[in-house]
C-alpha atoms as a PDB file:
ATOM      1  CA  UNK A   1      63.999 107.407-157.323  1.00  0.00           C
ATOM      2  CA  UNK A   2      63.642 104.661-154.887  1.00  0.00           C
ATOM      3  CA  UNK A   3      64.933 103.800-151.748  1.00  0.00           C
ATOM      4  CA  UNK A   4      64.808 100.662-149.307  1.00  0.00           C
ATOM      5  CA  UNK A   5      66.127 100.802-145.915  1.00  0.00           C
ATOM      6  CA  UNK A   6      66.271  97.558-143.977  1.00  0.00           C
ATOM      7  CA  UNK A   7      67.011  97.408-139.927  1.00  0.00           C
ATOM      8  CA  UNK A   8      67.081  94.169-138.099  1.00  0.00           C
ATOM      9  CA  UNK A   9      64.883  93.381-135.794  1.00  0.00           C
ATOM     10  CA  UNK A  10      65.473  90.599-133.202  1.00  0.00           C
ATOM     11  CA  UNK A  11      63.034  87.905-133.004  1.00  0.00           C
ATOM     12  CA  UNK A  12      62.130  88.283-129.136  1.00  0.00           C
ATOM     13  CA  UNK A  13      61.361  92.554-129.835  1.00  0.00           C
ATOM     14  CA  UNK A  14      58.656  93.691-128.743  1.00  0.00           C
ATOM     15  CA  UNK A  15      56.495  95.895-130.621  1.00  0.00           C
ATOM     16  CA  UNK A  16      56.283  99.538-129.299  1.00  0.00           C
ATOM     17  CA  UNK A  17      53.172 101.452-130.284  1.00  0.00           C
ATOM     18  CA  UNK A  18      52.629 105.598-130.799  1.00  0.00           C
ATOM     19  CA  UNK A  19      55.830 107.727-129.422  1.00  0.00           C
ATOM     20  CA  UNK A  20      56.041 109.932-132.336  1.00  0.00           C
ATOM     21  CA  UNK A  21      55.141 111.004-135.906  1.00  0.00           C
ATOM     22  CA  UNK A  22      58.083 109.927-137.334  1.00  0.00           C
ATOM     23  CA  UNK A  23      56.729 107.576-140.312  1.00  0.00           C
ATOM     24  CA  UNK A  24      53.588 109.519-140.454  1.00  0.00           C
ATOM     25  CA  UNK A  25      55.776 112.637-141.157  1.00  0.00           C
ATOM     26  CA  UNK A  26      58.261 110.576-143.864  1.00  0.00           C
ATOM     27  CA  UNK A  27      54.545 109.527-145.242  1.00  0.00           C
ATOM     28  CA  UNK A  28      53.605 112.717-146.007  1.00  0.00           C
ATOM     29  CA  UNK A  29      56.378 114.695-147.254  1.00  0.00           C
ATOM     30  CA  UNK A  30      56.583 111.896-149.897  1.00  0.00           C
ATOM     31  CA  UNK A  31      52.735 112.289-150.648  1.00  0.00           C
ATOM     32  CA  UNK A  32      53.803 115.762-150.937  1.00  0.00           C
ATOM     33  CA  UNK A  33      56.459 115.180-153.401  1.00  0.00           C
ATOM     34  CA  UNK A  34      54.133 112.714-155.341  1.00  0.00           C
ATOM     35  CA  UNK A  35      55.663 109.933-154.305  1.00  0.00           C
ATOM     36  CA  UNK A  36      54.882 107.026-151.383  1.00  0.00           C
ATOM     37  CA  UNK A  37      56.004 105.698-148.454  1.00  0.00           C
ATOM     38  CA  UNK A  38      55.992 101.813-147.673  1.00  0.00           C
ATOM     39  CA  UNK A  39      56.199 100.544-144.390  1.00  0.00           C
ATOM     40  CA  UNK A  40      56.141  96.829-142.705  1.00  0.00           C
ATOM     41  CA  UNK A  41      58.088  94.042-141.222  1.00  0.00           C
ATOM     42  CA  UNK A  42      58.598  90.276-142.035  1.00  0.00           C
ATOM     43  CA  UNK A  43      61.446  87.816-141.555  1.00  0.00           C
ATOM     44  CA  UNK A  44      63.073  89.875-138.365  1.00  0.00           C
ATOM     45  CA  UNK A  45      63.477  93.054-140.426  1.00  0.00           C
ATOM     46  CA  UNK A  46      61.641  96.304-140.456  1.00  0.00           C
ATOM     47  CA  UNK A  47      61.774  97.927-143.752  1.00  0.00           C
ATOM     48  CA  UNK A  48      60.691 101.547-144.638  1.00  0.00           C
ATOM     49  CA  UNK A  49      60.716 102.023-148.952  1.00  0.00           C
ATOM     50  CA  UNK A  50      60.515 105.421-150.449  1.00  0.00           C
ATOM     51  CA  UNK A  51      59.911 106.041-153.800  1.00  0.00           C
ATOM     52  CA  UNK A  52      59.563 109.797-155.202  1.00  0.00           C
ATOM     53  CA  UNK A  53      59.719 111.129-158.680  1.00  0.00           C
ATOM     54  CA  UNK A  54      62.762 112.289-160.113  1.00  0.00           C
ATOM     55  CA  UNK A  55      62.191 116.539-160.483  1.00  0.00           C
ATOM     56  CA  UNK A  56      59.504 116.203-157.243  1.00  0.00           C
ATOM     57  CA  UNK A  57      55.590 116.997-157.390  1.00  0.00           C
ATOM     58  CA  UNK A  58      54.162 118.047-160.968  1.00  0.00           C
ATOM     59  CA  UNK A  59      50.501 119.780-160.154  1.00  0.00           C
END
């Protein structure tokens, strides 16, 4: 399965750094699951993309 989620981001933002473990957090449970986690931004968007296998992690 994958996911994209796409927020708008206005040109003028300005980028905040640390506050949380948010995407570190999503990054790992999808590790966990065998799948990734994608982050960046480009064109005024920020974009997080998830992809994890279908039936989760297979040791």
């Amino acid at each position: 399965m994958e996911m994209t989620v796409l927020n708008g981001v206005p040109a003028d933002a300005v980028r905040r750094h640390g506050g949380g473990h948010g995407l570190i957090g999503m990054r790992e449970r999808a590790t966990l699951m065998g799948g990734s986690l994608d982050v960046d931004r480009a064109e005024n968007a920020f974009r997080v993309r998830a992809r994890i296998p279908c039936g989760g992690h297979r040791p």
